[in-house]
PDB file of N, CA and C in Angstrom:
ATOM      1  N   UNK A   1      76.368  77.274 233.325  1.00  0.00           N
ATOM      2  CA  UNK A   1      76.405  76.356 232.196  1.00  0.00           C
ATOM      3  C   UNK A   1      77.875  76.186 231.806  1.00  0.00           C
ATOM      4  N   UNK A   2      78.610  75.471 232.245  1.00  0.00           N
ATOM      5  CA  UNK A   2      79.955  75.072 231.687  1.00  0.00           C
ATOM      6  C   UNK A   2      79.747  73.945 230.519  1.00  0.00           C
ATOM      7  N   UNK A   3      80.769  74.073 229.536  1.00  0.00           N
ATOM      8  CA  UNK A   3      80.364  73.095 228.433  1.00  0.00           C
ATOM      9  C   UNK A   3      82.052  72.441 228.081  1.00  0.00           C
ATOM     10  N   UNK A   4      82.025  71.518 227.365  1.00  0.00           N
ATOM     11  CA  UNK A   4      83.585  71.161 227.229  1.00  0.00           C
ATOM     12  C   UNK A   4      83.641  70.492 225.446  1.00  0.00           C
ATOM     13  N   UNK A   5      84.818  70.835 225.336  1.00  0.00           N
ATOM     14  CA  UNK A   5      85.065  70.684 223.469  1.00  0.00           C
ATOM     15  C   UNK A   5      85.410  69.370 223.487  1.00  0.00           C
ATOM     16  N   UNK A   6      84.802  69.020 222.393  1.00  0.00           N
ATOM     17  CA  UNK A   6      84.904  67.579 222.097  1.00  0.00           C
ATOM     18  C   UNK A   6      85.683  67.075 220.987  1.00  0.00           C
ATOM     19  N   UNK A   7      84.796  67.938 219.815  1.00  0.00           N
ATOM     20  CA  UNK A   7      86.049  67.489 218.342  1.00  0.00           C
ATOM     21  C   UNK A   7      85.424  69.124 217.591  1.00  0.00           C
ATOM     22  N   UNK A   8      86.258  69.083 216.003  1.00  0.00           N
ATOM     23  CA  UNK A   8      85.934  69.948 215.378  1.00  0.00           C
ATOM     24  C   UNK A   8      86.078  69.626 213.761  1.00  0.00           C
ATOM     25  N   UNK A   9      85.744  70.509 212.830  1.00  0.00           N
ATOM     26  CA  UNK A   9      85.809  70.763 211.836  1.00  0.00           C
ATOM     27  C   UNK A   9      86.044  71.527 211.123  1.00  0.00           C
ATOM     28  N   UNK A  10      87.696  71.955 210.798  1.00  0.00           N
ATOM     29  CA  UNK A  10      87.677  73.713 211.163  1.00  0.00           C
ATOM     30  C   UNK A  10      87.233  74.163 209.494  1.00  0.00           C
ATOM     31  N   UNK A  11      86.443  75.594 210.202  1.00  0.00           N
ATOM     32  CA  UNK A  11      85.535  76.066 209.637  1.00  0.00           C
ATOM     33  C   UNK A  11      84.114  75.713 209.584  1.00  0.00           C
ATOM     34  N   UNK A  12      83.543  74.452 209.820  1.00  0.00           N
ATOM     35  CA  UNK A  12      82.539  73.563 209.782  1.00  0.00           C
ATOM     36  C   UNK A  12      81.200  73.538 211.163  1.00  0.00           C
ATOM     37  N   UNK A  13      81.916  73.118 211.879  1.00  0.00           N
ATOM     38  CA  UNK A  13      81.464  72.553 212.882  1.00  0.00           C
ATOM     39  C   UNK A  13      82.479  72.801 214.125  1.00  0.00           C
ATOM     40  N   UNK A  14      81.789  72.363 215.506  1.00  0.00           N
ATOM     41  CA  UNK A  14      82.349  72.356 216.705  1.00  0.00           C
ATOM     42  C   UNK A  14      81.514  71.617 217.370  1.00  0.00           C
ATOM     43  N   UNK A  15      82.004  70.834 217.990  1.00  0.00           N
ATOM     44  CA  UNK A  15      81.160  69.724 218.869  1.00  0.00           C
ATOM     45  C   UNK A  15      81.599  69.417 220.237  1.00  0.00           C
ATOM     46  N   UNK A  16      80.710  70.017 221.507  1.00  0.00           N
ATOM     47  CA  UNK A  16      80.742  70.818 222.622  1.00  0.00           C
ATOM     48  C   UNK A  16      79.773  70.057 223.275  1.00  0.00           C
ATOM     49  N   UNK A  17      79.842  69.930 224.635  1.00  0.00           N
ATOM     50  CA  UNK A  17      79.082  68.995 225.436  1.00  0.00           C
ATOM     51  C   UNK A  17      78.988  69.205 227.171  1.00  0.00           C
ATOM     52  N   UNK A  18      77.685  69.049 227.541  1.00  0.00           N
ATOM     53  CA  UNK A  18      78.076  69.532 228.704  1.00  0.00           C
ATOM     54  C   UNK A  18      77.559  67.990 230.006  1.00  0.00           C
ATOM     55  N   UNK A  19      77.093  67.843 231.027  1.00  0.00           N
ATOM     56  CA  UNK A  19      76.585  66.827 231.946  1.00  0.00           C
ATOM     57  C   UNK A  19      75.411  65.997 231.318  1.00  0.00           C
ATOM     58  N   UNK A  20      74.807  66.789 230.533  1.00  0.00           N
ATOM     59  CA  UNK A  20      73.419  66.229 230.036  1.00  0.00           C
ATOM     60  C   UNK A  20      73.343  66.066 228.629  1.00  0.00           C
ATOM     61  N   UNK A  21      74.093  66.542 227.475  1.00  0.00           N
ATOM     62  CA  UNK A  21      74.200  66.542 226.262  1.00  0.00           C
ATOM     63  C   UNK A  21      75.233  66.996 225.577  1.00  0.00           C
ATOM     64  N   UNK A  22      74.708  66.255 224.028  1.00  0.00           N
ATOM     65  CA  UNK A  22      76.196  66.689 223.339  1.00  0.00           C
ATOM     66  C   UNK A  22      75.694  67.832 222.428  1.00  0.00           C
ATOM     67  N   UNK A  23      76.150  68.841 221.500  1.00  0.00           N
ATOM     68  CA  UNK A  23      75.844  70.008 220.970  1.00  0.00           C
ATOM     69  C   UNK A  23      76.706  70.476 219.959  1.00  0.00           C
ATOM     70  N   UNK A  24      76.128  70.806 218.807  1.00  0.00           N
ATOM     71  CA  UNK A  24      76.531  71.020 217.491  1.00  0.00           C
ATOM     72  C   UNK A  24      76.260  72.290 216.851  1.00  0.00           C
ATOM     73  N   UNK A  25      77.241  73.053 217.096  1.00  0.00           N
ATOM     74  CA  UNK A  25      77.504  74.360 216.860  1.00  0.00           C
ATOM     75  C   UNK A  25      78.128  74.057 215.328  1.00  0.00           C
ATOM     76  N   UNK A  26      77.269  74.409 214.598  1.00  0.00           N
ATOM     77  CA  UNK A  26      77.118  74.192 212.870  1.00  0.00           C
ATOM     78  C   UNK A  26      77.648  75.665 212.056  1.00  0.00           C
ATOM     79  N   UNK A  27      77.755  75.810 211.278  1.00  0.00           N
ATOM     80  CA  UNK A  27      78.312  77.340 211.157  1.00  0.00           C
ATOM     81  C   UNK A  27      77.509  77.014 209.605  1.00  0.00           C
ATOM     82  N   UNK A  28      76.918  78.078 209.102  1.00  0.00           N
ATOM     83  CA  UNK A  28      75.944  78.237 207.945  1.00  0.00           C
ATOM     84  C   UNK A  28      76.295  79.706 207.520  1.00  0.00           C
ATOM     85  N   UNK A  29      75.982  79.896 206.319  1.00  0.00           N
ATOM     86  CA  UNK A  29      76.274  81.127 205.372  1.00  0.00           C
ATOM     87  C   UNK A  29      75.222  81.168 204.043  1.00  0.00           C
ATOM     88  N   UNK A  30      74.923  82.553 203.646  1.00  0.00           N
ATOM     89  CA  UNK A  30      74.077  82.705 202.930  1.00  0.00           C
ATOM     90  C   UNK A  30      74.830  84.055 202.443  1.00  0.00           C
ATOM     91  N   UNK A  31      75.317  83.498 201.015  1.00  0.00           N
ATOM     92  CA  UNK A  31      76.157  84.734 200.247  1.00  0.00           C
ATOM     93  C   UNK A  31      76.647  85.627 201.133  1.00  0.00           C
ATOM     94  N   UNK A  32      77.048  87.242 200.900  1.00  0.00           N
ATOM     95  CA  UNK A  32      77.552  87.520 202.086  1.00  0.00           C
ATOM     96  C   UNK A  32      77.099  88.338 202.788  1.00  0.00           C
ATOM     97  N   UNK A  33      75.604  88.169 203.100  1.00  0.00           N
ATOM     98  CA  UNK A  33      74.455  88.551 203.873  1.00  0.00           C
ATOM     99  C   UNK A  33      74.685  87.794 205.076  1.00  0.00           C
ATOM    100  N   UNK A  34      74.674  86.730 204.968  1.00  0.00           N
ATOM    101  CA  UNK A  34      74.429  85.641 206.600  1.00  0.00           C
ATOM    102  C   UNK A  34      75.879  84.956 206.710  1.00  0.00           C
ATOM    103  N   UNK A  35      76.194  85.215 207.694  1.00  0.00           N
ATOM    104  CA  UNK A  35      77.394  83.944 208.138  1.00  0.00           C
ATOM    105  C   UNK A  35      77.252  84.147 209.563  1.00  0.00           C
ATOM    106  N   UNK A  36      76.672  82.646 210.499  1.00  0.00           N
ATOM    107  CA  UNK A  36      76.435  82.339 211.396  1.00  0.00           C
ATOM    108  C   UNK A  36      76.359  81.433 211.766  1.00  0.00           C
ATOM    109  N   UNK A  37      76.362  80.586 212.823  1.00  0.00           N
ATOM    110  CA  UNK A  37      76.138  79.476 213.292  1.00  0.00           C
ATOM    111  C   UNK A  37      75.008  79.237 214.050  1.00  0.00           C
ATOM    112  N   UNK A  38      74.225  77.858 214.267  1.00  0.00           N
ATOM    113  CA  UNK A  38      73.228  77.211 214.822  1.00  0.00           C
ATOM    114  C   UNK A  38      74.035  76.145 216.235  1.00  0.00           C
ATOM    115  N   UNK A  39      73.428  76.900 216.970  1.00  0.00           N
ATOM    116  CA  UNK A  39      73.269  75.172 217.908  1.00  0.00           C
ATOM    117  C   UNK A  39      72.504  74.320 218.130  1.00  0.00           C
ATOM    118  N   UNK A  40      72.711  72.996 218.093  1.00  0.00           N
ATOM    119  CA  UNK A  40      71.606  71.903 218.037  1.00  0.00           C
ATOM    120  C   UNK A  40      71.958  71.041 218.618  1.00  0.00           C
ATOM    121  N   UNK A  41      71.437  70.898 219.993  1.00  0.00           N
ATOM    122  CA  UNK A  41      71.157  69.581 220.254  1.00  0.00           C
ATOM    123  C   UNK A  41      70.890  68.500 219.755  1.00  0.00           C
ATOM    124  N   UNK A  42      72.137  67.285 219.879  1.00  0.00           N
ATOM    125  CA  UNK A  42      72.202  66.278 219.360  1.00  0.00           C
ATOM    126  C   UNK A  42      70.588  65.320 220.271  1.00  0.00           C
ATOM    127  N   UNK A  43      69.628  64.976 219.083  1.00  0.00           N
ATOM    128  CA  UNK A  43      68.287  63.892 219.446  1.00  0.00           C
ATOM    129  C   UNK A  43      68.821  62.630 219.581  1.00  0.00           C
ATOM    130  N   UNK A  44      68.582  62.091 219.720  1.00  0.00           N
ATOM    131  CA  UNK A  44      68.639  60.281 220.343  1.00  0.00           C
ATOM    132  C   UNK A  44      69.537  59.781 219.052  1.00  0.00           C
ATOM    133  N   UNK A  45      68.675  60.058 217.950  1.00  0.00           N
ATOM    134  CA  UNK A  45      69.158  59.883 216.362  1.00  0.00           C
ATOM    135  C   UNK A  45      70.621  60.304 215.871  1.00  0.00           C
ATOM    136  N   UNK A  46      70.973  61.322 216.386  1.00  0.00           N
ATOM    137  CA  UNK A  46      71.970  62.112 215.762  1.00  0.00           C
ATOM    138  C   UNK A  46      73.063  61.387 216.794  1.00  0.00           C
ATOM    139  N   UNK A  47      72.727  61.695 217.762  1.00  0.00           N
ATOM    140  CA  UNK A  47      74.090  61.034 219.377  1.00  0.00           C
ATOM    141  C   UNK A  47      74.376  59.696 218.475  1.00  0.00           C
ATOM    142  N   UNK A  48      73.596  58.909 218.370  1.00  0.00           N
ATOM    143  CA  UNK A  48      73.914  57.632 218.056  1.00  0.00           C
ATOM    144  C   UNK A  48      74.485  57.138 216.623  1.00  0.00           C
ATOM    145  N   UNK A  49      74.370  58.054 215.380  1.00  0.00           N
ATOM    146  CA  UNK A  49      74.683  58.422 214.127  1.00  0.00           C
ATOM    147  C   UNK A  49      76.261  58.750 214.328  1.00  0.00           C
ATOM    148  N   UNK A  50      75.893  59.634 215.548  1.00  0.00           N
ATOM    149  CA  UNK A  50      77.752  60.076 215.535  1.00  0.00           C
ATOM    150  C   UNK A  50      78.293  58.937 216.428  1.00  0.00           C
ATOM    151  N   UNK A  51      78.157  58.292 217.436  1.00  0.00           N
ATOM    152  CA  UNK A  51      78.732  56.757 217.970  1.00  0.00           C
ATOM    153  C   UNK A  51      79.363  56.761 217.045  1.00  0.00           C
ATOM    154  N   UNK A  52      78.138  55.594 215.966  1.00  0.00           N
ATOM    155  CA  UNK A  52      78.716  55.118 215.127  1.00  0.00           C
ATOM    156  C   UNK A  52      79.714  55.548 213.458  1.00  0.00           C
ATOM    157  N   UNK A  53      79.068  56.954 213.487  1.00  0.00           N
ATOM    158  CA  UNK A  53      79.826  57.054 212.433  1.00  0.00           C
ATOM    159  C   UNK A  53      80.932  58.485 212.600  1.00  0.00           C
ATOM    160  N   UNK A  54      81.241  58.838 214.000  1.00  0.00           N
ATOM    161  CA  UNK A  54      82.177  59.764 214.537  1.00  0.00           C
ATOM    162  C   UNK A  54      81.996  60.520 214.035  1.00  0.00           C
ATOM    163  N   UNK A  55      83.135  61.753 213.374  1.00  0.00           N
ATOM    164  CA  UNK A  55      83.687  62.481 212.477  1.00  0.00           C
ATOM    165  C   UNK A  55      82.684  62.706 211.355  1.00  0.00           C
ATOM    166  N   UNK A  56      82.756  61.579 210.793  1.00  0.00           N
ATOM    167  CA  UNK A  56      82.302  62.312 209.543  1.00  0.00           C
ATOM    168  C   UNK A  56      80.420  61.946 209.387  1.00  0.00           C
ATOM    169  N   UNK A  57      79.908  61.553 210.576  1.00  0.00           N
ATOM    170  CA  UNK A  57      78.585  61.806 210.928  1.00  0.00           C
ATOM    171  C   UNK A  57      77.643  63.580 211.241  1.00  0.00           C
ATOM    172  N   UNK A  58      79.085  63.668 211.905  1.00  0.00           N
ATOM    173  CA  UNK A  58      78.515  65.409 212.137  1.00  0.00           C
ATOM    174  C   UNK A  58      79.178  66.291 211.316  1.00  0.00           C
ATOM    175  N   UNK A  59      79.705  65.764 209.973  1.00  0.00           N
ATOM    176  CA  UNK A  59      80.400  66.635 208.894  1.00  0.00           C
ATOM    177  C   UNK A  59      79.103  66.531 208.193  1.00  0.00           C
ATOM    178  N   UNK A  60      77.744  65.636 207.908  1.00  0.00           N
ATOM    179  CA  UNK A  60      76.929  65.393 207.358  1.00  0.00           C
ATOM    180  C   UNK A  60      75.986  65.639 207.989  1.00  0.00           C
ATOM    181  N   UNK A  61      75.567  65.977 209.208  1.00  0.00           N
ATOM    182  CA  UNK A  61      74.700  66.874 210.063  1.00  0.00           C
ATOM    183  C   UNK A  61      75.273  68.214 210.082  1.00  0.00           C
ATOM    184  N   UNK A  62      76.410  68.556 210.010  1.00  0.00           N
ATOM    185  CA  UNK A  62      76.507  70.197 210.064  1.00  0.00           C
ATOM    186  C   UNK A  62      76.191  70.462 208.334  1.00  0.00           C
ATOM    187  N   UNK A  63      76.357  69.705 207.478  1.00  0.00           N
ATOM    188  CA  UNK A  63      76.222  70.116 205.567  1.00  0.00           C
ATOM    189  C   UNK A  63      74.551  70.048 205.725  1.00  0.00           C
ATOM    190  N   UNK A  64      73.739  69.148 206.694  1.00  0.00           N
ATOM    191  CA  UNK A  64      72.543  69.596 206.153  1.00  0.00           C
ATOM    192  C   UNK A  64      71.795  70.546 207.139  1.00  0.00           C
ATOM    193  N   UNK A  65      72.252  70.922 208.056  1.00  0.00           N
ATOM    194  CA  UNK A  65      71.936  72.588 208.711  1.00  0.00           C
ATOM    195  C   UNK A  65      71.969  73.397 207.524  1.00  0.00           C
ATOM    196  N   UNK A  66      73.358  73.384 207.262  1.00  0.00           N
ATOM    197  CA  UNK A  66      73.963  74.428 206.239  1.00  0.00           C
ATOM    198  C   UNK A  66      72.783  74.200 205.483  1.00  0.00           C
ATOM    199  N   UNK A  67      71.916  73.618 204.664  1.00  0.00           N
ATOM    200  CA  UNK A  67      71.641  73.381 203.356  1.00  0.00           C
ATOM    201  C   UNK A  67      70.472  73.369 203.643  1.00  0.00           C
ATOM    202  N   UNK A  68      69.849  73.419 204.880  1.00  0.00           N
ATOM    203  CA  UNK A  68      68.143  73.704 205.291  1.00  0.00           C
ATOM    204  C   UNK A  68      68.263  74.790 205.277  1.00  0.00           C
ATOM    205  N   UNK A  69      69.302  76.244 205.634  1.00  0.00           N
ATOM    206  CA  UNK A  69      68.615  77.745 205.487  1.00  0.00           C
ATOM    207  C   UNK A  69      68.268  77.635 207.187  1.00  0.00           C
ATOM    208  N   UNK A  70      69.131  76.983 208.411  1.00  0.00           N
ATOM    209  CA  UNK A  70      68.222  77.424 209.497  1.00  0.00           C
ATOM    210  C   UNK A  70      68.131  78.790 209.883  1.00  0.00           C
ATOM    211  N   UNK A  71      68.255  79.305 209.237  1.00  0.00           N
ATOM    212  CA  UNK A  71      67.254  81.381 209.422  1.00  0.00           C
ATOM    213  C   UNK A  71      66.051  80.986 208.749  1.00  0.00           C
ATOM    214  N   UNK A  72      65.789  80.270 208.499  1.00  0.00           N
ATOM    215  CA  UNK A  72      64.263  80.645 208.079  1.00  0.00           C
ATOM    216  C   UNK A  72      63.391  79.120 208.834  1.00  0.00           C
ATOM    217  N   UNK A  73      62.430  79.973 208.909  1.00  0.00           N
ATOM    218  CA  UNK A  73      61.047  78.896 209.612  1.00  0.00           C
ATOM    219  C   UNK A  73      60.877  78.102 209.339  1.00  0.00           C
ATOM    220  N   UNK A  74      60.985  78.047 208.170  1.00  0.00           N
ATOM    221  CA  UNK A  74      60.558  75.891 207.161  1.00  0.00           C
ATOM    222  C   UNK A  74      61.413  75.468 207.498  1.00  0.00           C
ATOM    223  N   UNK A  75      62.613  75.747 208.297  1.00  0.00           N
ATOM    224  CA  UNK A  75      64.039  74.857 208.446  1.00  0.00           C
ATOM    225  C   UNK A  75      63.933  74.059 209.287  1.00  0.00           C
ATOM    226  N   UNK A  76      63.698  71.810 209.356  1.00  0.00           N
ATOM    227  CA  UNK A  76      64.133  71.623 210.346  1.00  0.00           C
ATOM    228  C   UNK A  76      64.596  71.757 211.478  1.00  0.00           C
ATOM    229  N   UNK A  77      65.749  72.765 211.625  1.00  0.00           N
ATOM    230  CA  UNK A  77      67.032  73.394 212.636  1.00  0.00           C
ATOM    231  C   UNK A  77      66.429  74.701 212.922  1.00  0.00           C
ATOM    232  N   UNK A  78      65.668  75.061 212.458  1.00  0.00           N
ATOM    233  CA  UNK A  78      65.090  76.447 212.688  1.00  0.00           C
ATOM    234  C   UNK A  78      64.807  76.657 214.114  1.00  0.00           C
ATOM    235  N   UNK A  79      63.905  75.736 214.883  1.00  0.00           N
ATOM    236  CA  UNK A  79      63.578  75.944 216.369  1.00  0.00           C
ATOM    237  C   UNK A  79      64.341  74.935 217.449  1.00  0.00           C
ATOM    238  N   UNK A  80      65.137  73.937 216.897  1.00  0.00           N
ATOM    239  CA  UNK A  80      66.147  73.731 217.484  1.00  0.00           C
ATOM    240  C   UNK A  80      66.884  74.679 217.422  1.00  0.00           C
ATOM    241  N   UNK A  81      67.541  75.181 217.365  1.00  0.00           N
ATOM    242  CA  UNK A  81      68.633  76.476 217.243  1.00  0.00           C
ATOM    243  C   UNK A  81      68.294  77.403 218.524  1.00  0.00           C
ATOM    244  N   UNK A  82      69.478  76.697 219.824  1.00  0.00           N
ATOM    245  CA  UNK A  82      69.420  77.485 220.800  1.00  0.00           C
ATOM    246  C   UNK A  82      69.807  78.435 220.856  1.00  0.00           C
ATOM    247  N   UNK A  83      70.677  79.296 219.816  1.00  0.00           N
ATOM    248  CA  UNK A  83      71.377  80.595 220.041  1.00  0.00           C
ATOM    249  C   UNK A  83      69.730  81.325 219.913  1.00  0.00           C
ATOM    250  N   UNK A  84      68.736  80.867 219.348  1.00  0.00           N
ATOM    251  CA  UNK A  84      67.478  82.044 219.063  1.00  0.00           C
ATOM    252  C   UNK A  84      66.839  81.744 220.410  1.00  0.00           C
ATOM    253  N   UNK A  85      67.037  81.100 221.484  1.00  0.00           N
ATOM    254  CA  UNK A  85      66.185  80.940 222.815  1.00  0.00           C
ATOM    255  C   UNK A  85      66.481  82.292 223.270  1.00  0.00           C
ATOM    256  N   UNK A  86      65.856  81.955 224.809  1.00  0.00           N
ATOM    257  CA  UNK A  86      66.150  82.897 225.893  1.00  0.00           C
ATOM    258  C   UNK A  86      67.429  82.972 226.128  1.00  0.00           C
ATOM    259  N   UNK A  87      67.986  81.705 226.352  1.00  0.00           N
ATOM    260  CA  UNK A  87      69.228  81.645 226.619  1.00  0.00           C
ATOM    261  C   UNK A  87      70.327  81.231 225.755  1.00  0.00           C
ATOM    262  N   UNK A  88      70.011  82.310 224.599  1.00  0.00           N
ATOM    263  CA  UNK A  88      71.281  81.839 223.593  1.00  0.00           C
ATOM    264  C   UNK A  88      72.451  82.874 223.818  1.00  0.00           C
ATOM    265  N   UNK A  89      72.342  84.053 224.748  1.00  0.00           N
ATOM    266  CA  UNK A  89      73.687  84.369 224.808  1.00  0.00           C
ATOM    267  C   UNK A  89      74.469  83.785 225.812  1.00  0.00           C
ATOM    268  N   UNK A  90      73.301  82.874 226.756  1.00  0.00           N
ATOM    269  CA  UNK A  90      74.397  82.312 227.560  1.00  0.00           C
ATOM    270  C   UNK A  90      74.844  80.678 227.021  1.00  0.00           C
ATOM    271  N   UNK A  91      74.009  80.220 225.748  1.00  0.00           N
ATOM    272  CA  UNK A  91      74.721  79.155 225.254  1.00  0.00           C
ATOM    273  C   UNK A  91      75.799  79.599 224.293  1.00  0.00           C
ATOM    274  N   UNK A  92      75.908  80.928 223.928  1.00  0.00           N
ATOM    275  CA  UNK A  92      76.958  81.870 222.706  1.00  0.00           C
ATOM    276  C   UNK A  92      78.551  81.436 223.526  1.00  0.00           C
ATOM    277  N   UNK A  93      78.547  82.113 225.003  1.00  0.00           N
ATOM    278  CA  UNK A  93      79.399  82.397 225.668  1.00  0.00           C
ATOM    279  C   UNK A  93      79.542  80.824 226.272  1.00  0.00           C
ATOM    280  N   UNK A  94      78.731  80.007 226.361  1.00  0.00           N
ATOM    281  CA  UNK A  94      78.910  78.650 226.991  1.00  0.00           C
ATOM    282  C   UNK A  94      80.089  77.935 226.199  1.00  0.00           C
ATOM    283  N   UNK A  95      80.045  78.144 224.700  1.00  0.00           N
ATOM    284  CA  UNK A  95      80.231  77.243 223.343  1.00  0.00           C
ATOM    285  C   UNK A  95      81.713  78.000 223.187  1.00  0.00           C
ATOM    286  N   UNK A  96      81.792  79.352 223.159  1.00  0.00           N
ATOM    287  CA  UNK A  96      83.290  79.770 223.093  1.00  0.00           C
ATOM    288  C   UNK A  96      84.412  79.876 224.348  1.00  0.00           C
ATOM    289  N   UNK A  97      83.562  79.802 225.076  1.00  0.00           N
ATOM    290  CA  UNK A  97      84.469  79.317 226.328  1.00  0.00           C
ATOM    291  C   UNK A  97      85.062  78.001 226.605  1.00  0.00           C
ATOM    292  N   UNK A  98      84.513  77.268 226.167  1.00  0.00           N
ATOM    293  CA  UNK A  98      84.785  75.787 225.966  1.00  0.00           C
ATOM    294  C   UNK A  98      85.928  75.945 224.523  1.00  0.00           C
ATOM    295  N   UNK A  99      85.602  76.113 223.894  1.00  0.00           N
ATOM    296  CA  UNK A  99      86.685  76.776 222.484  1.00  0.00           C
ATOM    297  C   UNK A  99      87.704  76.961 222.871  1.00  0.00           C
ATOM    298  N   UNK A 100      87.615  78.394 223.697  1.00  0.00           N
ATOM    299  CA  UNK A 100      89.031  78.848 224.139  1.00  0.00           C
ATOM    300  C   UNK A 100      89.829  78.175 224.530  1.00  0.00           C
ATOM    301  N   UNK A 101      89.229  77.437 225.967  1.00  0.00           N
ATOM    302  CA  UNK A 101      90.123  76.927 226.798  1.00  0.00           C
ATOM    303  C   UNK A 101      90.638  75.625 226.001  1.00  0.00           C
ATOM    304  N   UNK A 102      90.069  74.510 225.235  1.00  0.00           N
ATOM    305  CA  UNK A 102      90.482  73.844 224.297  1.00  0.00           C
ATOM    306  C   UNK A 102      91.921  74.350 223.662  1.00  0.00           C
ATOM    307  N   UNK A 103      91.899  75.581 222.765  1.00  0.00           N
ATOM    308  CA  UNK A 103      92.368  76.538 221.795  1.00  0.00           C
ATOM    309  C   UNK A 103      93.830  76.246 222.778  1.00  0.00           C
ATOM    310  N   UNK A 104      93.470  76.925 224.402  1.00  0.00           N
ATOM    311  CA  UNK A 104      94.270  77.415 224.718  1.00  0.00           C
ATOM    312  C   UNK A 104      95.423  76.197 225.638  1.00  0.00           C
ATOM    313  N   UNK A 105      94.665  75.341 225.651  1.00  0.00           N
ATOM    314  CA  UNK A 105      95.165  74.092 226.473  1.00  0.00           C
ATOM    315  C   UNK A 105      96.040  73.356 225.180  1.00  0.00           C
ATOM    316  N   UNK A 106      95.604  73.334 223.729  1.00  0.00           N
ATOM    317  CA  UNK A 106      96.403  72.681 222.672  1.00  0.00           C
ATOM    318  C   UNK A 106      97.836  73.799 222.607  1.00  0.00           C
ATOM    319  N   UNK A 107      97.778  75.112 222.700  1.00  0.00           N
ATOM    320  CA  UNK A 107      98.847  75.275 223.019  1.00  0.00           C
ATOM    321  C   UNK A 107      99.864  75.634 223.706  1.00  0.00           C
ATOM    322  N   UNK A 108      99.076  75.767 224.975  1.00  0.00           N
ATOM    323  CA  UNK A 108     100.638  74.825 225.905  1.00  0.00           C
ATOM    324  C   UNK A 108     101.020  73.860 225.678  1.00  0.00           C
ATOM    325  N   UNK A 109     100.370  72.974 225.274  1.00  0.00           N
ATOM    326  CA  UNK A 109     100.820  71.251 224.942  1.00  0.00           C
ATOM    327  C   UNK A 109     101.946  71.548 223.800  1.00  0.00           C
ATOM    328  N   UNK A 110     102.093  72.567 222.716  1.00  0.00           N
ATOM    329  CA  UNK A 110     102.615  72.699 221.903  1.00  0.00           C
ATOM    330  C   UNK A 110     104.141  72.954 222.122  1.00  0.00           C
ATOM    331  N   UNK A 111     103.651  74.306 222.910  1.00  0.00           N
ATOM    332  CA  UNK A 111     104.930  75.126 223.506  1.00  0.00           C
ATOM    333  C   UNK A 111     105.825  73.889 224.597  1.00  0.00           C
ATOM    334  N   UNK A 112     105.781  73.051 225.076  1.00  0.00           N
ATOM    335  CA  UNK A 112     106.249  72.294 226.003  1.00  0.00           C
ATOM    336  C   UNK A 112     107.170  71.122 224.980  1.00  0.00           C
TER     337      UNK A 112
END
């Protein structure tokens, strides 16, 4: 599973994508019991929300993750949320690897 960084929101969001989809690594907190993030596959709805409204489309999809509680079951985002699959440690490690190399590619560009 290779994935590649797309844009961000720092502190917010990260928006990561691989051959078949785009993916929204949301970051949510609950006093200072929970601080974690959700991944969610962007639906037909959301891909096309962000087209058109870029940036600040998935600043308003990551505020209402945040604000559904996806740790809990009634949450919309609750069973979307691939980090809780089978394979959420290999979407964990998919999502920061893509990070890094981003992270790490902005600064060589810097240093040069």
């Amino acid at each position: 599973m290779e994935m590649r960084y797309v844009d961000h929101e720092p502190g917010t969001w990260f928006l990561v994508e691989d051959e078949h989809a785009h993916y929204l690594d949301a970051r949510y907190s609950y006093s200072a019991i929970i601080d974690d993030s959700a991944l969610i596959q962007l639906d037909e709805v959301e891909l096309a929300a962000y087209r058109a409204g870029g940036h600040d489309a998935l600043t308003d999809l990551a505020r209402r993750v945040h604000n559904s509680a996806p740790y809990r079951p009634e949450s919309p985002f609750f069973t979307r949320n691939l980090y809780r699959g089978a394979d959420g440690e290999a979407y964990r490690s998919a999502v920061a690897t893509a990070i890094a190399k981003h992270t790490w590619l902005a600064e060589q560009r810097r240093k040069r």
